[in-house]
N, C-alpha and C. Protein backbone atom coordinates (compact mmCIF):
# COMPACT_ATOMS: atom_id res chain seq x y z
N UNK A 1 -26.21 -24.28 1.17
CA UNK A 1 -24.87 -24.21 0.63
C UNK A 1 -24.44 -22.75 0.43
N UNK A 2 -25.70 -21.79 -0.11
CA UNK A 2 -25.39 -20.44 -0.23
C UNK A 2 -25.02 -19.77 0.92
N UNK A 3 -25.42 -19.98 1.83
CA UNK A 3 -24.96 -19.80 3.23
C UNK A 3 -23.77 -20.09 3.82
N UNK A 4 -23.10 -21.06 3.36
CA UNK A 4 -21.82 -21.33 4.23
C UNK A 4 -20.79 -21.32 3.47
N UNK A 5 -21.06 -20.68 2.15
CA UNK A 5 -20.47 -20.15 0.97
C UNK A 5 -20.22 -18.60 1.83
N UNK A 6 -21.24 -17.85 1.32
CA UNK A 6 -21.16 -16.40 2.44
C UNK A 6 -20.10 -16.34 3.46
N UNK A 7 -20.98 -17.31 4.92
CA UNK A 7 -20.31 -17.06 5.77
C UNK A 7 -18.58 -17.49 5.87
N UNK A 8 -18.05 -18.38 5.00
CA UNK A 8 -16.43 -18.67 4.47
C UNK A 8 -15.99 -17.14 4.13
N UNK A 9 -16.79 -16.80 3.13
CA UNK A 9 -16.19 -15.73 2.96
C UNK A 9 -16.14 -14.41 4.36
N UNK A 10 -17.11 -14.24 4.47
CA UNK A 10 -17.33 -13.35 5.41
C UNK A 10 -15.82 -13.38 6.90
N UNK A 11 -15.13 -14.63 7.31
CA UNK A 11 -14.36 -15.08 8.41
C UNK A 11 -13.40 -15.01 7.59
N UNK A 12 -13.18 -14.96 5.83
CA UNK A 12 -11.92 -14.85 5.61
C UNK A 12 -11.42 -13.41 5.55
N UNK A 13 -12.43 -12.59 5.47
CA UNK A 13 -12.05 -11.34 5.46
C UNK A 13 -11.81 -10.78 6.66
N UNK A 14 -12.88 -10.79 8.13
CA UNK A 14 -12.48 -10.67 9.15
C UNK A 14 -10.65 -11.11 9.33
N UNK A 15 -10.68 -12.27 9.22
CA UNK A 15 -9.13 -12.89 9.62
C UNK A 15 -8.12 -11.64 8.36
N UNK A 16 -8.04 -11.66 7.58
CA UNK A 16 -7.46 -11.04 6.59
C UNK A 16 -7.28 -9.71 7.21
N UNK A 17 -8.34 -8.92 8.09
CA UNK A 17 -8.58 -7.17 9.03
C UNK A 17 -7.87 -7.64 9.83
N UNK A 18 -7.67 -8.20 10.30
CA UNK A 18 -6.95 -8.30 11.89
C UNK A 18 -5.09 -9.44 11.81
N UNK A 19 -4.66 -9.11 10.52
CA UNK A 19 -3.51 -9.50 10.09
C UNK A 19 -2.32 -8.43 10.80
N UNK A 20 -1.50 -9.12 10.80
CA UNK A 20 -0.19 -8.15 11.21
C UNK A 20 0.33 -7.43 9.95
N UNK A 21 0.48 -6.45 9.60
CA UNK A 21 1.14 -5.55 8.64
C UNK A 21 2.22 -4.82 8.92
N UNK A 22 3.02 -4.71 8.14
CA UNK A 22 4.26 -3.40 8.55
C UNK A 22 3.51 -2.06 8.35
N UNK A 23 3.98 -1.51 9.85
CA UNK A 23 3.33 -0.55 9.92
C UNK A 23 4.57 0.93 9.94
N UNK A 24 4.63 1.67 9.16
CA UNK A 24 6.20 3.12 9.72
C UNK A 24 6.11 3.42 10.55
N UNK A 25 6.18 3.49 11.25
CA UNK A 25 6.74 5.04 12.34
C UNK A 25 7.63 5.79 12.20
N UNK A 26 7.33 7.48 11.49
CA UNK A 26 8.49 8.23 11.38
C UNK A 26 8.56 9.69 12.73
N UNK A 27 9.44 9.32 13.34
CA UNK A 27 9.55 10.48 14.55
C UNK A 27 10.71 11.59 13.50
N UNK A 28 10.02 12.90 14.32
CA UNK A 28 11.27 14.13 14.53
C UNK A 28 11.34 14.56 15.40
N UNK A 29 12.29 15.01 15.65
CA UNK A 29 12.56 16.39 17.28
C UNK A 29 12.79 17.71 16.73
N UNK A 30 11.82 18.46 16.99
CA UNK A 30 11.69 19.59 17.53
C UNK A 30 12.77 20.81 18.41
N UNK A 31 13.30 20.71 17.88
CA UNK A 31 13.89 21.74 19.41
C UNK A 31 14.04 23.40 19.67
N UNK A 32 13.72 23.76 20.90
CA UNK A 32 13.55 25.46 20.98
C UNK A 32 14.88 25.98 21.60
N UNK A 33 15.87 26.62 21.00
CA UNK A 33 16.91 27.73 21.13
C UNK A 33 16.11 28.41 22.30
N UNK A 34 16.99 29.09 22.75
CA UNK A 34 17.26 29.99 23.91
C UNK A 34 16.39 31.01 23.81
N UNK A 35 16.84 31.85 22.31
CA UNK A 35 16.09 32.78 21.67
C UNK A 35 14.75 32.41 21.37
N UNK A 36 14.21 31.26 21.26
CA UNK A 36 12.74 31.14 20.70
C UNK A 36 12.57 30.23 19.59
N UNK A 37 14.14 30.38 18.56
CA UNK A 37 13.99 29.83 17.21
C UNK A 37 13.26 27.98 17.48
N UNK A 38 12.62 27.81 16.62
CA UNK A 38 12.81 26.03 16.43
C UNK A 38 13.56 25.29 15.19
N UNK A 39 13.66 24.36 15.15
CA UNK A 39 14.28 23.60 14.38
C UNK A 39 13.57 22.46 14.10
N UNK A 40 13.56 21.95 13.28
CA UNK A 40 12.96 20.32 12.91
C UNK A 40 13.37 19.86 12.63
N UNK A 41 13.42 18.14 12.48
CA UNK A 41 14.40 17.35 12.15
C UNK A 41 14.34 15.73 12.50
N UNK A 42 14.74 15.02 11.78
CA UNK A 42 14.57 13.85 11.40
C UNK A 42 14.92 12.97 12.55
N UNK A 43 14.18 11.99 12.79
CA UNK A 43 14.82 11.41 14.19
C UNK A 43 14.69 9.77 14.34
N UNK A 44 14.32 9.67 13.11
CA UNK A 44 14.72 7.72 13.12
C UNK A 44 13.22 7.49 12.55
N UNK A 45 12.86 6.37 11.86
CA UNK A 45 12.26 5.33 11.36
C UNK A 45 12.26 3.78 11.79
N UNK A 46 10.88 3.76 12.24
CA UNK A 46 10.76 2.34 12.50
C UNK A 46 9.48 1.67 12.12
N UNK A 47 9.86 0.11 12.22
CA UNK A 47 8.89 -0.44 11.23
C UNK A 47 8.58 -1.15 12.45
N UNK A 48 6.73 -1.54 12.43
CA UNK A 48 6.24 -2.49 13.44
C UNK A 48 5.46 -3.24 12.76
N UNK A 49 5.40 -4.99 12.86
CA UNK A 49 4.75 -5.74 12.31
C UNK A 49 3.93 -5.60 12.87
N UNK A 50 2.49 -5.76 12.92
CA UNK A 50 1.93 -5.46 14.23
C UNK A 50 0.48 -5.28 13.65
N UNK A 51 -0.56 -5.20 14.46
CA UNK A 51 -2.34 -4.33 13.79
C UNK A 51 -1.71 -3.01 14.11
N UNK A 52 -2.76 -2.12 13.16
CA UNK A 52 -2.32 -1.09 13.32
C UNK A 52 -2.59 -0.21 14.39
N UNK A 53 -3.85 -0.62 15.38
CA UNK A 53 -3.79 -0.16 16.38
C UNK A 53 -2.50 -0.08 17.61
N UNK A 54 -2.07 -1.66 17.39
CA UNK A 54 -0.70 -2.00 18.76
C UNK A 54 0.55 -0.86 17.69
N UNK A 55 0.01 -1.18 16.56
CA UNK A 55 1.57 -0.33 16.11
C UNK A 55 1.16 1.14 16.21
N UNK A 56 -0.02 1.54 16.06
CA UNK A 56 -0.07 3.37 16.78
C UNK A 56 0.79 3.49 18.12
N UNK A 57 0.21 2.74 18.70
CA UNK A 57 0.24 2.58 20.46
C UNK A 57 1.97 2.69 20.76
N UNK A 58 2.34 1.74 19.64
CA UNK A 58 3.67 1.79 19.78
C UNK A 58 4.30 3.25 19.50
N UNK A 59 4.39 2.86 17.87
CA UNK A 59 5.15 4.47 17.71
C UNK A 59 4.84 6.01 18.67
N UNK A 60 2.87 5.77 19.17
CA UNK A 60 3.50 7.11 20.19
C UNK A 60 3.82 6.86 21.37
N UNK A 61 4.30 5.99 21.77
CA UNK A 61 5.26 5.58 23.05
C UNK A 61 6.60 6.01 23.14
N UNK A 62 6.92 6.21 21.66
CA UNK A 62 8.46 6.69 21.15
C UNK A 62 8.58 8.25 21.48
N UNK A 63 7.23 8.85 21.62
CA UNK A 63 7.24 10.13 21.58
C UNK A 63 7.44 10.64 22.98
N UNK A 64 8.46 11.85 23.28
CA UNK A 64 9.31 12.23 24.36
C UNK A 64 9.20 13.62 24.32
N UNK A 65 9.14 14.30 25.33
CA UNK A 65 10.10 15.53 25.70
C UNK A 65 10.21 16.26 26.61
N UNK A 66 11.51 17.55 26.75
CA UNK A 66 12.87 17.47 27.89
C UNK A 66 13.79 18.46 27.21
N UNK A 67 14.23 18.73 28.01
CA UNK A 67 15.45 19.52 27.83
C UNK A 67 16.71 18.86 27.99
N UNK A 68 17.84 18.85 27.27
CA UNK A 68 18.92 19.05 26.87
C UNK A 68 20.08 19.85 26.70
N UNK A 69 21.71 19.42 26.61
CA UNK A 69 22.26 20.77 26.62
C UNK A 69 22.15 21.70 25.32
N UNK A 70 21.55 21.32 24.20
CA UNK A 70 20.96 22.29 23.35
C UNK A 70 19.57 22.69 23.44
N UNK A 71 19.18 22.47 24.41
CA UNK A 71 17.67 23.41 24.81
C UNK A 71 17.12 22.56 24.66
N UNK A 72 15.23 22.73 24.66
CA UNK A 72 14.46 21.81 25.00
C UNK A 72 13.74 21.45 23.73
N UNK A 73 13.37 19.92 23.95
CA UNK A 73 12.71 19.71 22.53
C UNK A 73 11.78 18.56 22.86
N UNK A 74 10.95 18.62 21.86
CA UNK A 74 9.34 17.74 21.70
C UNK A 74 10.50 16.75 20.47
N UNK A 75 10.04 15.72 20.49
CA UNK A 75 9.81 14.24 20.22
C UNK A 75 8.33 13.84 19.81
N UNK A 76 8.16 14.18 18.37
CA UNK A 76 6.79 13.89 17.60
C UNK A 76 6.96 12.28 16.91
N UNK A 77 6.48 11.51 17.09
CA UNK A 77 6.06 10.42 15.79
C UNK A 77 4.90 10.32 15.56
N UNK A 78 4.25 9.36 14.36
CA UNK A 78 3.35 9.24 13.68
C UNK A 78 3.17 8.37 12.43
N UNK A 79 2.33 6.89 12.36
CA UNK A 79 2.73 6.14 11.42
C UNK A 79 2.62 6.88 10.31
């Protein structure tokens, strides 16, 4: 009985690790002026239900960069 007492517990916790959670993702962009200067700056929030591995995977999928007509810029996120 002590045994399958344990092992109940043991599969409820596994199941409980591998739950979907809201996970953040907060990105900024970066961008470099002509001259050199950078800038930083806020670039959206998003939420992924998700494990937190698929939701890493996700938010740095969001991450980009390129030039523009205000110069070129990096696209950072990170839950």
């Amino acid at each position: 009985m002590k045994r399958v007492v344990v092992a109940v517990v043991a599969l409820s916790g596994l199941a409980l690790a591998s739950c979907k959670k809201d996970y953040t993702c907060e990105c900024r962009m970066i961008r470099t002026d002509d001259d050199g200067s950078t800038v930083t700056s806020s670039d959206g929030t998003y939420t992924f239900k998700d494990s937190r591995a698929r939701a890493e995977d996700r938010c740095n999928d969001l991450e980009d960069s390129g030039t523009d007509i205000l110069g070129e810029y990096t696209r950072e996120c990170d839950i």
